[in-house]
PDB file of N, CA and C in Angstrom:
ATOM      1  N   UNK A   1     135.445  44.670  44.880  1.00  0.00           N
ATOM      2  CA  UNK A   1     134.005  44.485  44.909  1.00  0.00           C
ATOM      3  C   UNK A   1     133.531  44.004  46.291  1.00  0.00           C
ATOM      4  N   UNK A   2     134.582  43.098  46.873  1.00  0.00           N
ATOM      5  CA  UNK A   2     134.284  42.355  48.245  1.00  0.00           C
ATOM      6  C   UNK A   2     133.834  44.012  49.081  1.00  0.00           C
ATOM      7  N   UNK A   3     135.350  44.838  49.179  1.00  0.00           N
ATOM      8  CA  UNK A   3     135.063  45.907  50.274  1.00  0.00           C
ATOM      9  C   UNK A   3     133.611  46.467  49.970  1.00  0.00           C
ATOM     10  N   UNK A   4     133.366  46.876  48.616  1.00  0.00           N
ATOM     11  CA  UNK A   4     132.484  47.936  48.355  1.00  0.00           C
ATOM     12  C   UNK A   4     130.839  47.278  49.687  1.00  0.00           C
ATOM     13  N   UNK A   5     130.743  45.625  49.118  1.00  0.00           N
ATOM     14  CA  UNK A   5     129.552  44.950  49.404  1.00  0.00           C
ATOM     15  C   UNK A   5     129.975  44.933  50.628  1.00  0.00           C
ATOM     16  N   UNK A   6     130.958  44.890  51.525  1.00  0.00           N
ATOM     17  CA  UNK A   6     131.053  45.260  53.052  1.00  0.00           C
ATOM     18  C   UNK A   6     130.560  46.138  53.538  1.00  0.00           C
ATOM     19  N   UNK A   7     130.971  47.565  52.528  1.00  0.00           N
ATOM     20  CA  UNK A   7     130.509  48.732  53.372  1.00  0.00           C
ATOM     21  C   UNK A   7     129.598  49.263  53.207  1.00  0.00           C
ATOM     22  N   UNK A   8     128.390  48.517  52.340  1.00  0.00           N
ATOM     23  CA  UNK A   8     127.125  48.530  51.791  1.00  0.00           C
ATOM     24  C   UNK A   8     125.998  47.698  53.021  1.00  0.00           C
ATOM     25  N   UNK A   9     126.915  46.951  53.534  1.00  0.00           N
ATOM     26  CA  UNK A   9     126.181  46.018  54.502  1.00  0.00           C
ATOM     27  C   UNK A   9     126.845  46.621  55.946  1.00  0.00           C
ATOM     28  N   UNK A  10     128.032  47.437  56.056  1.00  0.00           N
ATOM     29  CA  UNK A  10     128.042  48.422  57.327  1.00  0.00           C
ATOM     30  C   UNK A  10     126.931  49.338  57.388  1.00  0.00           C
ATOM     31  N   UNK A  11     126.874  49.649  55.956  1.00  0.00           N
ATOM     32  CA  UNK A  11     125.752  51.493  55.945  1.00  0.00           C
ATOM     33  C   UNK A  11     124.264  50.492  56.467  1.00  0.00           C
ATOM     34  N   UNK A  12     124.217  49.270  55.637  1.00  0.00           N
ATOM     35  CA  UNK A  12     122.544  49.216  56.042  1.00  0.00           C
ATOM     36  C   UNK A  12     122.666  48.630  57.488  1.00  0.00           C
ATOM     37  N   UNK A  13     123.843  47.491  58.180  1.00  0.00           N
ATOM     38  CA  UNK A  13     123.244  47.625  59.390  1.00  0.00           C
ATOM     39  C   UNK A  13     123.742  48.520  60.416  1.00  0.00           C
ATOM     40  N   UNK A  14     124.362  49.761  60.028  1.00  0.00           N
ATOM     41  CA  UNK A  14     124.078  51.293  60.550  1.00  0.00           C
ATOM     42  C   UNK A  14     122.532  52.077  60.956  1.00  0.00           C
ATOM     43  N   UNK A  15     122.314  51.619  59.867  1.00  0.00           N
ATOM     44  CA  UNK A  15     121.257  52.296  59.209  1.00  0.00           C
ATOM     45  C   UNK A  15     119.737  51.809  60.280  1.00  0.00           C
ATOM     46  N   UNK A  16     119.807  50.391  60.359  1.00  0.00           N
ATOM     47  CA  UNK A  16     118.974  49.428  61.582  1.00  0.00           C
ATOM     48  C   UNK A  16     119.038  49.771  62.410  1.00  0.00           C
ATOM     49  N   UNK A  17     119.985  50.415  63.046  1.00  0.00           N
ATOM     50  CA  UNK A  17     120.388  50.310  64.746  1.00  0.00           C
ATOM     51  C   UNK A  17     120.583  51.959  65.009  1.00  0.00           C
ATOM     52  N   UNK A  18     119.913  52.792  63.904  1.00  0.00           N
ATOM     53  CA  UNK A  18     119.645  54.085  64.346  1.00  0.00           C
ATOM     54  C   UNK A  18     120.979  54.957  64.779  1.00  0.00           C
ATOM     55  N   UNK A  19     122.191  54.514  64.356  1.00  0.00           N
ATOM     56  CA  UNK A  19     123.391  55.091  64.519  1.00  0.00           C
ATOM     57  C   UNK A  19     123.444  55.776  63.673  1.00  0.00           C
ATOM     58  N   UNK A  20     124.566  56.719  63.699  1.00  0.00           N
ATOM     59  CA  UNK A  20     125.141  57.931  62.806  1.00  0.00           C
ATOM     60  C   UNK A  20     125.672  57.568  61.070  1.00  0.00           C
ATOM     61  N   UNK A  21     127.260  57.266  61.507  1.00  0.00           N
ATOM     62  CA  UNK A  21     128.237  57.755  60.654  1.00  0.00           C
ATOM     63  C   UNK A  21     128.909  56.260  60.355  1.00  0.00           C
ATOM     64  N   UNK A  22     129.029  55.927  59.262  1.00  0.00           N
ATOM     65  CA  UNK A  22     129.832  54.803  59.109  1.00  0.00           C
ATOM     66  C   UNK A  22     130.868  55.216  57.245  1.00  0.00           C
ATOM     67  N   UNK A  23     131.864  54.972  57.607  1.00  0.00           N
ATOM     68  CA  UNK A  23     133.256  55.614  56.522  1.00  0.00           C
ATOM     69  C   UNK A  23     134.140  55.020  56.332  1.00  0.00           C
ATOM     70  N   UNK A  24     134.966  54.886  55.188  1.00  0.00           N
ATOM     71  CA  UNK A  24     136.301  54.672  55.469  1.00  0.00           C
ATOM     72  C   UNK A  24     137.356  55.305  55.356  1.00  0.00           C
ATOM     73  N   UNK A  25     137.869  55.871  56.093  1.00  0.00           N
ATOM     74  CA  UNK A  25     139.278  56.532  56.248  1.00  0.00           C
ATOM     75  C   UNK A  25     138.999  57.505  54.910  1.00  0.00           C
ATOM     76  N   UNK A  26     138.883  57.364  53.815  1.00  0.00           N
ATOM     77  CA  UNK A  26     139.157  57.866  52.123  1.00  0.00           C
ATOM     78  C   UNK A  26     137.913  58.486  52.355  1.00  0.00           C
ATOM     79  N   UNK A  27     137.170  57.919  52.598  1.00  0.00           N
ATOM     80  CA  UNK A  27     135.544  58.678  52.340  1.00  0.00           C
ATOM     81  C   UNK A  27     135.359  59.703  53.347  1.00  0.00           C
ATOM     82  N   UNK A  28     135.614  59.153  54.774  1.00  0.00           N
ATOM     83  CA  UNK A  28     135.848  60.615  56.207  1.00  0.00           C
ATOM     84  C   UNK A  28     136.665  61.832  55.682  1.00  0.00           C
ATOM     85  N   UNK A  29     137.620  61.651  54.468  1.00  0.00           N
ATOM     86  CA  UNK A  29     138.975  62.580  54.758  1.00  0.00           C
ATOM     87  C   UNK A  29     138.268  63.224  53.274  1.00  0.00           C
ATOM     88  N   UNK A  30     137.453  62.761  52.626  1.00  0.00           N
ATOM     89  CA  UNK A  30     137.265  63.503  51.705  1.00  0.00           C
ATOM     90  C   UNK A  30     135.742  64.413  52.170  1.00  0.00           C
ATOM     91  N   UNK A  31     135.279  64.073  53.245  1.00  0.00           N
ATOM     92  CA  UNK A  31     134.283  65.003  53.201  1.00  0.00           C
ATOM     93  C   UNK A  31     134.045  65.652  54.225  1.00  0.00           C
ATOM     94  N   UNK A  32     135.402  65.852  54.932  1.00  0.00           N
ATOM     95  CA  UNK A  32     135.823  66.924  55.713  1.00  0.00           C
ATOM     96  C   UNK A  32     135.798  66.397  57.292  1.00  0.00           C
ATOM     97  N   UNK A  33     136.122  65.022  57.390  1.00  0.00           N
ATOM     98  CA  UNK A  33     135.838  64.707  58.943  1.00  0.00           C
ATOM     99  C   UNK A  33     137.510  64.226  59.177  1.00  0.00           C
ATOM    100  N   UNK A  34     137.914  65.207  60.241  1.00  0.00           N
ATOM    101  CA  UNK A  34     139.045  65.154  60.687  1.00  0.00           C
ATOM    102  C   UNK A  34     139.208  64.111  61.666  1.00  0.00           C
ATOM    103  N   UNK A  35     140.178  63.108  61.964  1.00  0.00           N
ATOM    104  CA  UNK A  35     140.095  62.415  62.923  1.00  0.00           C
ATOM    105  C   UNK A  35     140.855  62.585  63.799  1.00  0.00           C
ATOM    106  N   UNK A  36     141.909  63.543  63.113  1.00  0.00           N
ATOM    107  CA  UNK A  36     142.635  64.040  64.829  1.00  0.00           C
ATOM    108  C   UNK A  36     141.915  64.856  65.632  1.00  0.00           C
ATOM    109  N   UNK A  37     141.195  65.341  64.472  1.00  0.00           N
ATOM    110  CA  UNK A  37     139.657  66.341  65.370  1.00  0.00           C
ATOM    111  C   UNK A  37     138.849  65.633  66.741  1.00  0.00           C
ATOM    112  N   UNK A  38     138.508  64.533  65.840  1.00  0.00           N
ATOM    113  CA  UNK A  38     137.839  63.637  66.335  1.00  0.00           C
ATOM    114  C   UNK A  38     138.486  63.149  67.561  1.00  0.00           C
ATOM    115  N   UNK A  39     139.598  62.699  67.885  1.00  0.00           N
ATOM    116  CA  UNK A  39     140.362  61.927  68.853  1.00  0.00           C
ATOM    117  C   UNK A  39     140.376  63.298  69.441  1.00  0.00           C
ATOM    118  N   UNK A  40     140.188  64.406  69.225  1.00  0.00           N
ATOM    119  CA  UNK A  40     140.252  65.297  70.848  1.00  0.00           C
ATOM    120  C   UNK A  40     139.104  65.458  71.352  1.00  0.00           C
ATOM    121  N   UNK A  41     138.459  65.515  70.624  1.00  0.00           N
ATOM    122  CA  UNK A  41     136.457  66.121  70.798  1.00  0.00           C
ATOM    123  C   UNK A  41     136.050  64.435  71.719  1.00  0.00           C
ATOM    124  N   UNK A  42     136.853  63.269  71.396  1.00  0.00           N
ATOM    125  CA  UNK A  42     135.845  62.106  72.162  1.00  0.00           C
ATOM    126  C   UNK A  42     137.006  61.740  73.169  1.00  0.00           C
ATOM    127  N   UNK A  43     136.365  61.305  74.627  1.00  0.00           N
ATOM    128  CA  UNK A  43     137.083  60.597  75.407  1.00  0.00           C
ATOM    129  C   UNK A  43     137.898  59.049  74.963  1.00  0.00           C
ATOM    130  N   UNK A  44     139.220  58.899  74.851  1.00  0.00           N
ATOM    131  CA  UNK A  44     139.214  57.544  74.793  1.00  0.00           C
ATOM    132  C   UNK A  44     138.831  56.446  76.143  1.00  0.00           C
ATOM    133  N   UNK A  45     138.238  55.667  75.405  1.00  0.00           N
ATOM    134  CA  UNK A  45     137.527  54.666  76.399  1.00  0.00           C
ATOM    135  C   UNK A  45     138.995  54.122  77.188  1.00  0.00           C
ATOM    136  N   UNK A  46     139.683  53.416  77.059  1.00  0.00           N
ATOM    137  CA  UNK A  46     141.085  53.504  78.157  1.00  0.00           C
ATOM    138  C   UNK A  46     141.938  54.265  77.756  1.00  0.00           C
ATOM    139  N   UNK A  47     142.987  54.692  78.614  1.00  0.00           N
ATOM    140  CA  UNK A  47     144.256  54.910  78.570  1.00  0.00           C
ATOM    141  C   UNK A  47     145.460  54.996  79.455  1.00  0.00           C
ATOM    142  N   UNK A  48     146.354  54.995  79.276  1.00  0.00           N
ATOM    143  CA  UNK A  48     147.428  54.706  80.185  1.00  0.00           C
ATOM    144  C   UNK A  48     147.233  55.616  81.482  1.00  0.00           C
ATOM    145  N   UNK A  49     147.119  56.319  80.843  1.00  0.00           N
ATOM    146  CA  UNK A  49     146.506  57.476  82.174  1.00  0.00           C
ATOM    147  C   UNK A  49     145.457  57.993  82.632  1.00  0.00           C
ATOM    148  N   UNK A  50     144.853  57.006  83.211  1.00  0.00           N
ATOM    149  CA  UNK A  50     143.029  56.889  83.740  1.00  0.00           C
ATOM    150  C   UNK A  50     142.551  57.744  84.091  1.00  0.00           C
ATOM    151  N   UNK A  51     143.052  59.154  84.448  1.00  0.00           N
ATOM    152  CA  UNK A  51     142.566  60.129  84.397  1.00  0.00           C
ATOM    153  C   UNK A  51     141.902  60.731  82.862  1.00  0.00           C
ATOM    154  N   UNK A  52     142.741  60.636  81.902  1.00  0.00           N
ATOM    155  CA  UNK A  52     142.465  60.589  80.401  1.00  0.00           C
ATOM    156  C   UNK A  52     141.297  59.691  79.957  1.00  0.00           C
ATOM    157  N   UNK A  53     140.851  58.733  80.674  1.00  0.00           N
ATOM    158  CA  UNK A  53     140.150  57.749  80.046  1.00  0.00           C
ATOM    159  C   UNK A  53     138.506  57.838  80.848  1.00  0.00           C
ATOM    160  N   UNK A  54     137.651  56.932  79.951  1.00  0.00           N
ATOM    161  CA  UNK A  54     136.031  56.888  80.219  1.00  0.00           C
ATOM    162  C   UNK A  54     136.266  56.061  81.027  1.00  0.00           C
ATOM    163  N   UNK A  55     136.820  54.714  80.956  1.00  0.00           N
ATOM    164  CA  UNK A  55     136.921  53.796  81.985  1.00  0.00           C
ATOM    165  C   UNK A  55     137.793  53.421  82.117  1.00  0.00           C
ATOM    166  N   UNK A  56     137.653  53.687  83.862  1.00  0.00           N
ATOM    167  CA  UNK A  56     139.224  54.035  84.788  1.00  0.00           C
ATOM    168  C   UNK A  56     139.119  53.068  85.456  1.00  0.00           C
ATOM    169  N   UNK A  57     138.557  51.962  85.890  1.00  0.00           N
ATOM    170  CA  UNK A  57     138.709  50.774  86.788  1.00  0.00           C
ATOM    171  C   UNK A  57     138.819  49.794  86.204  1.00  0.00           C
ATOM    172  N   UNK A  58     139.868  48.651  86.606  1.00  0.00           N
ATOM    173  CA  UNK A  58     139.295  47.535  85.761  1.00  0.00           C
ATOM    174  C   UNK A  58     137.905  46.879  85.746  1.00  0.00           C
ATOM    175  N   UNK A  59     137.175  47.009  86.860  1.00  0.00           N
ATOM    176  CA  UNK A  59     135.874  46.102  86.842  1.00  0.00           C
ATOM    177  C   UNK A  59     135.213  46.892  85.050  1.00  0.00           C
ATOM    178  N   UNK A  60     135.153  48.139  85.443  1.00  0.00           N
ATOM    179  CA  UNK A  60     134.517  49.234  83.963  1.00  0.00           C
ATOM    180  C   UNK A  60     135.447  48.779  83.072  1.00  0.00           C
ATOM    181  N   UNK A  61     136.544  48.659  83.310  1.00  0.00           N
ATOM    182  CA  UNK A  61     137.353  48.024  81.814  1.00  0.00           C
ATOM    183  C   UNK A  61     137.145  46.667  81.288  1.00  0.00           C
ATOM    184  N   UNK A  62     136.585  45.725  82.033  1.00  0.00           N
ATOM    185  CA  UNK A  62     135.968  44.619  81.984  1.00  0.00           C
ATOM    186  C   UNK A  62     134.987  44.641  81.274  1.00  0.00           C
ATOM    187  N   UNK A  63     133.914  45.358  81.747  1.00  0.00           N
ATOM    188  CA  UNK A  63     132.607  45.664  81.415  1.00  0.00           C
ATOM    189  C   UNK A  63     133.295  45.847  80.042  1.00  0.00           C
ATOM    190  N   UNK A  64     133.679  47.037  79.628  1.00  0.00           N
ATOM    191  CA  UNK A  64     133.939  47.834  78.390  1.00  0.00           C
ATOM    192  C   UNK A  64     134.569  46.097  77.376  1.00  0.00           C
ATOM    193  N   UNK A  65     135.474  45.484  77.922  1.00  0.00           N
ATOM    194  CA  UNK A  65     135.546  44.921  76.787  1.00  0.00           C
ATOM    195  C   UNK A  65     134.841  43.426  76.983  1.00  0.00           C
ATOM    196  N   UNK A  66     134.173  43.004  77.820  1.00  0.00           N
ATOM    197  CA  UNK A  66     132.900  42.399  77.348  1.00  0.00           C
ATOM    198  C   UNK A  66     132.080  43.099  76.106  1.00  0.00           C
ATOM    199  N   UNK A  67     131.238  43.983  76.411  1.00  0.00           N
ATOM    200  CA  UNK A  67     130.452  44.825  75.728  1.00  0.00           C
ATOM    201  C   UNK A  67     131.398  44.582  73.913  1.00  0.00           C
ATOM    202  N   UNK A  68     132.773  44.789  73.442  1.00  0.00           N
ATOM    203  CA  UNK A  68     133.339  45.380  72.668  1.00  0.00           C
ATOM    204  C   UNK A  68     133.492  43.876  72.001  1.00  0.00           C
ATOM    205  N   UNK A  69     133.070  42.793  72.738  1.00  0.00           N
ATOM    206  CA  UNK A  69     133.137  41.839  72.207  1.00  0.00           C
ATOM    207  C   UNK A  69     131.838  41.587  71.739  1.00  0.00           C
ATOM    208  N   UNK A  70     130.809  41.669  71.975  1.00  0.00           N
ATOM    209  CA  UNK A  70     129.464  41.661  71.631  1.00  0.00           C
ATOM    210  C   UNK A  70     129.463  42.445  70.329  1.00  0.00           C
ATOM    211  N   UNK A  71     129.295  43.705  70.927  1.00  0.00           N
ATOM    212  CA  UNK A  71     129.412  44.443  69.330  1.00  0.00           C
ATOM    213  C   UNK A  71     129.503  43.809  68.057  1.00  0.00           C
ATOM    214  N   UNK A  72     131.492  43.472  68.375  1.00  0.00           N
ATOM    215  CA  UNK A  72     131.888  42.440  67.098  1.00  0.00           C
ATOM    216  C   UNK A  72     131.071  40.983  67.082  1.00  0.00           C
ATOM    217  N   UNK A  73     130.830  40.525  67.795  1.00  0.00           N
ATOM    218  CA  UNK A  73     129.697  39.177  67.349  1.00  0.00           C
ATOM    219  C   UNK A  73     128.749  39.305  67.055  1.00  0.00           C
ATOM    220  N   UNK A  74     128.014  40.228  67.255  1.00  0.00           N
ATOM    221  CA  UNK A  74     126.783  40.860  66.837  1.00  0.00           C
ATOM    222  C   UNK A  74     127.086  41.446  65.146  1.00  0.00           C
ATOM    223  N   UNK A  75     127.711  42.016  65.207  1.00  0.00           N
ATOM    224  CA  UNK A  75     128.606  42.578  63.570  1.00  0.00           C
ATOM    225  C   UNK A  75     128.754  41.168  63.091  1.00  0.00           C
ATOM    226  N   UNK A  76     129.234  40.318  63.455  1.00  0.00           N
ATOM    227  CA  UNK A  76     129.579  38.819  62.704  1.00  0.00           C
ATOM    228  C   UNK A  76     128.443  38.032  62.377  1.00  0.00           C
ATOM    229  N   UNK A  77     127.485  38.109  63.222  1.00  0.00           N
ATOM    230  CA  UNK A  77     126.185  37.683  62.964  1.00  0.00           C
ATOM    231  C   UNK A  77     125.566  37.902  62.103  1.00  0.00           C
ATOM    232  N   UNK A  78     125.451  39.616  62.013  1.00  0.00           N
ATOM    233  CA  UNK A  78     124.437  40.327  60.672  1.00  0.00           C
ATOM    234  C   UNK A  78     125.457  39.961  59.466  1.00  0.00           C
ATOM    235  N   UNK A  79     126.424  39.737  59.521  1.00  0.00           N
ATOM    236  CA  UNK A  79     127.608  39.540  58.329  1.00  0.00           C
ATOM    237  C   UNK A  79     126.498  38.058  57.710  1.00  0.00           C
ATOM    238  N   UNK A  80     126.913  37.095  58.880  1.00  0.00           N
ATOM    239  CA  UNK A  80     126.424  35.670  57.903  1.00  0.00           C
ATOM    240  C   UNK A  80     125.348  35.447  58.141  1.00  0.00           C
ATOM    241  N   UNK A  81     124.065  36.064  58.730  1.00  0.00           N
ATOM    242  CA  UNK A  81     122.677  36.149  58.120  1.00  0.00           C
ATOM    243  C   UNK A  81     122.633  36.705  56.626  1.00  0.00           C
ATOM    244  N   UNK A  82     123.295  37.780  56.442  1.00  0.00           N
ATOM    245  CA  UNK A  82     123.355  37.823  55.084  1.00  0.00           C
ATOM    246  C   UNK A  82     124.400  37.747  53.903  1.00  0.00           C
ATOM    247  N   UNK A  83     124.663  36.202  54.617  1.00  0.00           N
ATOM    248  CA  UNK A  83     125.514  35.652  53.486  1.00  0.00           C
ATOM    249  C   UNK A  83     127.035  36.380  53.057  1.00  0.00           C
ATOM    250  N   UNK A  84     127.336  36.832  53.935  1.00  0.00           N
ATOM    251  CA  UNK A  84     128.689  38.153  53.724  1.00  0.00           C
ATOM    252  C   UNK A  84     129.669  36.286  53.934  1.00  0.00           C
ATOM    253  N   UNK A  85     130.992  36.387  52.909  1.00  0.00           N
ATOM    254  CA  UNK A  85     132.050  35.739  53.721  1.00  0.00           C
ATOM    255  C   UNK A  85     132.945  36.361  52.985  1.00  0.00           C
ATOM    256  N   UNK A  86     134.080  36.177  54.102  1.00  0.00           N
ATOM    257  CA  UNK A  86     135.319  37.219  53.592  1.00  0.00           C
ATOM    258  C   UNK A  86     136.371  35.882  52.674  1.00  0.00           C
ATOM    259  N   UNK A  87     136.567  36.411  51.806  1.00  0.00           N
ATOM    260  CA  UNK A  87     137.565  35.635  50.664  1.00  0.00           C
ATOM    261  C   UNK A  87     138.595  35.213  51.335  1.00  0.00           C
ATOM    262  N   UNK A  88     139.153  35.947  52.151  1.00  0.00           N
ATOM    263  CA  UNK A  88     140.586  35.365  52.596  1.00  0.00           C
ATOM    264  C   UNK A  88     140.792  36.666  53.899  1.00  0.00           C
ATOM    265  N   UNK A  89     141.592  36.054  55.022  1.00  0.00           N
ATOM    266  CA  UNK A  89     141.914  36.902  56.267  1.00  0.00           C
ATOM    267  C   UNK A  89     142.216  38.324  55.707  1.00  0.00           C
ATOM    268  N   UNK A  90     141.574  38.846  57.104  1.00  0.00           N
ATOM    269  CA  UNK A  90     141.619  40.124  55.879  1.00  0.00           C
ATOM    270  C   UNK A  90     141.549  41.298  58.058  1.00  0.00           C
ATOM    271  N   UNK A  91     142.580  42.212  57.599  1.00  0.00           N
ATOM    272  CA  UNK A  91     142.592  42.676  58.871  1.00  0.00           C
ATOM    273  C   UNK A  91     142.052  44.106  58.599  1.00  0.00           C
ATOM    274  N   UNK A  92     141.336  45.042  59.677  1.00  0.00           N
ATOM    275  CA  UNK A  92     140.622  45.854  60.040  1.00  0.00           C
ATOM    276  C   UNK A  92     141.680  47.056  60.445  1.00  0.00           C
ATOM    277  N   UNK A  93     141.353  48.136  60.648  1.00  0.00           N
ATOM    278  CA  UNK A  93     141.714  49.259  61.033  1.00  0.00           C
ATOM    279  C   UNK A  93     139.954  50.248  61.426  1.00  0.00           C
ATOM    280  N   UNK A  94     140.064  50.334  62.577  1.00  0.00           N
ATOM    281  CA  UNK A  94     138.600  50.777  63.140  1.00  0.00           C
ATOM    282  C   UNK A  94     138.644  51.927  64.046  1.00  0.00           C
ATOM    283  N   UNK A  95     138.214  52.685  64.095  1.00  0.00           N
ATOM    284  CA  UNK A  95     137.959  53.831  65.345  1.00  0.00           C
ATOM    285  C   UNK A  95     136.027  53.803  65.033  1.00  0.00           C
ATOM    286  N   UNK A  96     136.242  53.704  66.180  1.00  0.00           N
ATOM    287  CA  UNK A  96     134.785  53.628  67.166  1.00  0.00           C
ATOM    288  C   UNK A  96     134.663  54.795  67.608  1.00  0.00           C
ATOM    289  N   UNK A  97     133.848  56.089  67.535  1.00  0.00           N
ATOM    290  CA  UNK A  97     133.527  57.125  68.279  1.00  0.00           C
ATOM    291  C   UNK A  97     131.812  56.801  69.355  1.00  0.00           C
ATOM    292  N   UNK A  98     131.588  56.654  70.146  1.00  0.00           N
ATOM    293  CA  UNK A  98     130.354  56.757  70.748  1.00  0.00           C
ATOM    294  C   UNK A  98     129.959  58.068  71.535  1.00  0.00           C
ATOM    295  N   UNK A  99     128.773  58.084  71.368  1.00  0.00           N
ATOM    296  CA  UNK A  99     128.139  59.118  72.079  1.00  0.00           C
ATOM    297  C   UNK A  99     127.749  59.209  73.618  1.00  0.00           C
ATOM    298  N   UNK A 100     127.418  59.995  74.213  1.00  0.00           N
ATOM    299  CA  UNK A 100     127.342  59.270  75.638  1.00  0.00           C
ATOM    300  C   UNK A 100     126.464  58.235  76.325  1.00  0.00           C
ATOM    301  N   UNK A 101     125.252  58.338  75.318  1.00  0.00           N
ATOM    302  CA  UNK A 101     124.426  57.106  75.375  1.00  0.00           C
ATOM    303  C   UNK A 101     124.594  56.062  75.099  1.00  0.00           C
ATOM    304  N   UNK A 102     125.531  56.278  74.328  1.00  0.00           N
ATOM    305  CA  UNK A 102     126.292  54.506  73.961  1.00  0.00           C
ATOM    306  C   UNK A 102     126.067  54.444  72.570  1.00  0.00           C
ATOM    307  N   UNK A 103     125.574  55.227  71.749  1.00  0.00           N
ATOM    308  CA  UNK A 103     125.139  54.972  70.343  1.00  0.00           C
ATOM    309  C   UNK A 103     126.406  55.482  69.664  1.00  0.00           C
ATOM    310  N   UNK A 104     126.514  54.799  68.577  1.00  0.00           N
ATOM    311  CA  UNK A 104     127.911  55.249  67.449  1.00  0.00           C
ATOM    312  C   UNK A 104     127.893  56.462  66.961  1.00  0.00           C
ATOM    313  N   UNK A 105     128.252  57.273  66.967  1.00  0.00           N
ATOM    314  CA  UNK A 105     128.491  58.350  66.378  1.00  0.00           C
ATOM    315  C   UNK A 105     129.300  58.571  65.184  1.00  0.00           C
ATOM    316  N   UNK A 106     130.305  57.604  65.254  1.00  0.00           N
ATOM    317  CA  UNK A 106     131.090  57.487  64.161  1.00  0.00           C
ATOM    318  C   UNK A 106     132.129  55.953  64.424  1.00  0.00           C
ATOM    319  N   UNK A 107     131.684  55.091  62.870  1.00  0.00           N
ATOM    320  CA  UNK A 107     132.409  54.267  62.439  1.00  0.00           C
ATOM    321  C   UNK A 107     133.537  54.484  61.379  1.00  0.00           C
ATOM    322  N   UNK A 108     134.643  54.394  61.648  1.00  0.00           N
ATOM    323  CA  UNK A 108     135.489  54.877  60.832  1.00  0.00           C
ATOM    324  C   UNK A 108     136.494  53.946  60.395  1.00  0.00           C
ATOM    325  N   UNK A 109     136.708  53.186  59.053  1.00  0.00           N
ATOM    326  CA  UNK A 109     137.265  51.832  59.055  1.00  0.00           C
ATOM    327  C   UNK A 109     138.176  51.437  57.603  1.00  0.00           C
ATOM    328  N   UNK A 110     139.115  50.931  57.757  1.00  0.00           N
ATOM    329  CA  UNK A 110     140.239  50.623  56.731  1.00  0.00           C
ATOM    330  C   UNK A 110     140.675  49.212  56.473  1.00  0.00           C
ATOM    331  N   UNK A 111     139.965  48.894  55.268  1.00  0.00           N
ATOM    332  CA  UNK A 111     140.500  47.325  54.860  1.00  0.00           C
ATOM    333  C   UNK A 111     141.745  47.146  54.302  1.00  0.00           C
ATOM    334  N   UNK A 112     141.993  48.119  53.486  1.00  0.00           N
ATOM    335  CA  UNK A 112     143.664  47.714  52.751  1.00  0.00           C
ATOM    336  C   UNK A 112     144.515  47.674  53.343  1.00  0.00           C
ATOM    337  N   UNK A 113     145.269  47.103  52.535  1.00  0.00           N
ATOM    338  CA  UNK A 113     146.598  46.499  52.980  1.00  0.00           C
ATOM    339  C   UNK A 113     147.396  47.566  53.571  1.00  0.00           C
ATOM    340  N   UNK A 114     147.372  48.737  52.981  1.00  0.00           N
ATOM    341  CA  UNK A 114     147.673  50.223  54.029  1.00  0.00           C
ATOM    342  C   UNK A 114     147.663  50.491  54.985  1.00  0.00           C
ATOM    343  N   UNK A 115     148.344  50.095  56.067  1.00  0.00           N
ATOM    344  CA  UNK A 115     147.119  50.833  57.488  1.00  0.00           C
ATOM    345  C   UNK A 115     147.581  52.239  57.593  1.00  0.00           C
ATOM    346  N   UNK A 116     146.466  52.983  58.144  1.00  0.00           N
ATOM    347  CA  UNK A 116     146.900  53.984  58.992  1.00  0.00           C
ATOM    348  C   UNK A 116     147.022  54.179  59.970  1.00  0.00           C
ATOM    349  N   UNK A 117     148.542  54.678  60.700  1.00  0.00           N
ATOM    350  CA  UNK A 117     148.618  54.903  62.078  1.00  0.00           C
ATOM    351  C   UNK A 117     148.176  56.401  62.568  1.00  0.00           C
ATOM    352  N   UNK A 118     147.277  56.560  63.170  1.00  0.00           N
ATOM    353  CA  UNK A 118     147.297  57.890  63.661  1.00  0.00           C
ATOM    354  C   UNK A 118     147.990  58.112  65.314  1.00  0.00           C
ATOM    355  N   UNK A 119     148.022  59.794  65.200  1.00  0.00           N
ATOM    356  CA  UNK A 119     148.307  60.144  66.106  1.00  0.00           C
ATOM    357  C   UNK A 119     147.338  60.406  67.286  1.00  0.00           C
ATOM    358  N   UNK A 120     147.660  59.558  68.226  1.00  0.00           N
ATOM    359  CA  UNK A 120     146.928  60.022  69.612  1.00  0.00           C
ATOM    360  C   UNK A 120     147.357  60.757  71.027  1.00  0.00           C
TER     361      UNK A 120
END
């Protein structure tokens, strides 16, 4: 019941901030959104080989995870304005797709105890 009211409070503050797509893993794969698709169609924001990546310097890799920290505090915020608390530690599985404007294109996210590793 906890996840369901999580991802009820992802869709609505999705829904605020004029972004796309918000899923979880079960719900993307059942309605046809591939994510290995996905991991070729979007740049990853780093990678070992900075030619491969959106941001290739550290100062931009800086930037990038400033910014990636906001996000999540900003996400933590709208959580306990509305009263969201998580029962017990509870770990994430997330792919972030953005668009080039910076807007989400796709949230894609896994609470259970399952993770999935994909291939990149």
């Amino acid at each position: 019941m906890r996840i369901l009211k999580l991802f009820l409070i992802l869709l609505f503050f999705n829904n605020l901030h004029s972004q796309s797509k918000v899923f979880s893993v079960e719900e993307a794969q059942k309605i046809g959104i591939n994510i290995e698709k996905l991991d070729l169609e979007y740049k990853s924001a780093v990678h070992i080989d900075s030619t491969k990546a959106v941001f290739r310097t550290e100062a931009q890799q800086q930037k990038l995870q400033e910014s990636y920290i906001k996000l999540l505090q900003d996400f933590g915020s709208f959580l306990n304005k509305n009263n969201f608390k998580w029962e017990s530690k509870t770990k994430c599985f997330q792919r972030i797709y953005f668009a080039p404007n910076g807007k989400i294109d796709y949230f894609i996210y896994n609470f259970k105890l399952k993770m999935y590793f994909l291939k990149i």
